[in-house]
Protein backbone atom coordinates (compact mmCIF):
# COMPACT_ATOMS: atom_id res chain seq x y z
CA UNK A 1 17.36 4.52 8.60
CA UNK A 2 15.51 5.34 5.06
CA UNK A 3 14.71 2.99 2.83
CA UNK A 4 17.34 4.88 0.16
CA UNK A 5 19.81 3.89 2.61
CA UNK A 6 18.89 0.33 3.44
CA UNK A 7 18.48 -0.17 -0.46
CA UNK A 8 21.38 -0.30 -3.60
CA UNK A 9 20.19 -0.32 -6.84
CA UNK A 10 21.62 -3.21 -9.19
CA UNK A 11 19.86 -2.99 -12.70
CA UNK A 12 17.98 -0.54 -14.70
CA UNK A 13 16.92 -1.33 -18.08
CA UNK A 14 14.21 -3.43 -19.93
CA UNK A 15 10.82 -4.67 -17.88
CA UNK A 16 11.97 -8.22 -19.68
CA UNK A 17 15.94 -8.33 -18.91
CA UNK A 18 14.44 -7.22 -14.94
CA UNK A 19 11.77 -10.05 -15.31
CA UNK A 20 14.59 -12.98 -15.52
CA UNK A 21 17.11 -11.04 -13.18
CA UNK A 22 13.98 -11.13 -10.37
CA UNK A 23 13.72 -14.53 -11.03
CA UNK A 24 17.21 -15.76 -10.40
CA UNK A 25 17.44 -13.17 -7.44
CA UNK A 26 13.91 -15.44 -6.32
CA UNK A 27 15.49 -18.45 -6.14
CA UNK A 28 18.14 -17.40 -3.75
CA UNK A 29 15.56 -16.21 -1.71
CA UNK A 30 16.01 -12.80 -2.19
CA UNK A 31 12.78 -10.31 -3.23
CA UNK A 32 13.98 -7.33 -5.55
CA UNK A 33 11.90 -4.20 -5.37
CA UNK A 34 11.15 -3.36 -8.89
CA UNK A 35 10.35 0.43 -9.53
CA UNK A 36 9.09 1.83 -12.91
CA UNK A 37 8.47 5.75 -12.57
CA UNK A 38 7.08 6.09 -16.31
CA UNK A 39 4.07 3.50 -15.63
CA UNK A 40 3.62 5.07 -12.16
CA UNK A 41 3.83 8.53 -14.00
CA UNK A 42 1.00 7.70 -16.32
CA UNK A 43 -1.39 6.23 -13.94
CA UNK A 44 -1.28 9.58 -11.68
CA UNK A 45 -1.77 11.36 -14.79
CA UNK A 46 1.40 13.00 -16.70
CA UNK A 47 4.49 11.28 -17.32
CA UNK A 48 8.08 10.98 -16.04
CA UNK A 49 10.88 8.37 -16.24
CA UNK A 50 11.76 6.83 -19.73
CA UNK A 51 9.69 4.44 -21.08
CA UNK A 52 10.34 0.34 -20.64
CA UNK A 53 13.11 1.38 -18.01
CA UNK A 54 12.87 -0.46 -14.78
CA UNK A 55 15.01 -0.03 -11.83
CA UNK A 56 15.83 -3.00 -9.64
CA UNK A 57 16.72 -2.50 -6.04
CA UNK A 58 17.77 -5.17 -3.20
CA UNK A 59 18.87 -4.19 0.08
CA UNK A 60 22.37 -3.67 1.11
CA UNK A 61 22.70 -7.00 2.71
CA UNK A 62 22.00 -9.09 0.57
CA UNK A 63 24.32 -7.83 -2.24
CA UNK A 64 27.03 -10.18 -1.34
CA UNK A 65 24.86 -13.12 -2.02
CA UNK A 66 23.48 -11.64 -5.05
CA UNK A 67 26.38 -10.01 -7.02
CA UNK A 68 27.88 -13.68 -8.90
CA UNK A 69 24.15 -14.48 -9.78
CA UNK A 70 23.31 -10.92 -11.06
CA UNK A 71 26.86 -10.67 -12.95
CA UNK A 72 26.25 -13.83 -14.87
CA UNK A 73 22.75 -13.66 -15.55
CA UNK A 74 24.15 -10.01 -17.16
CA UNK A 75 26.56 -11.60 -19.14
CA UNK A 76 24.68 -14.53 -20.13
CA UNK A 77 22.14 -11.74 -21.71
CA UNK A 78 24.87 -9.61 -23.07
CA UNK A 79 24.58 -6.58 -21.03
């Protein structure tokens, strides 16, 4: 199986809003994968990806225990 399959993505947006939703997703013992193509972009060189857009990825099992933390902390923020 590929990690694109094992994967879901739950939040793209600002480094900071991603920064507080990896938190939260930490203390339920559950590591996001945080992916930022425009910083990755510019370190290799030429740039792609929008800037201060992260995407936040956990794996497919562990949405279940993640959705009611990552739907309030969203609405706590306003998003």
């Amino acid at each position: 199986m590929s990690n694109a399959e094992e994967t879901t993505r739950i939040y793209t947006g600002p480094a900071m809003i991603v920064k507080g939703l990896v938190a939260r997703l930490n203390d339920l013992g559950i590591n996001p994968i945080e992916r930022n193509d425009n910083a990755s972009s510019i370190q290799a060189g030429f740039t792609v990806g929008v800037p201060g857009q992260v995407m936040l990825y956990i794996r497919k099992d562990e949405l279940a225990k993640a959705q009611t933390t990552i739907d309030a902390y969203l609405e706590e923020i306003g998003e």
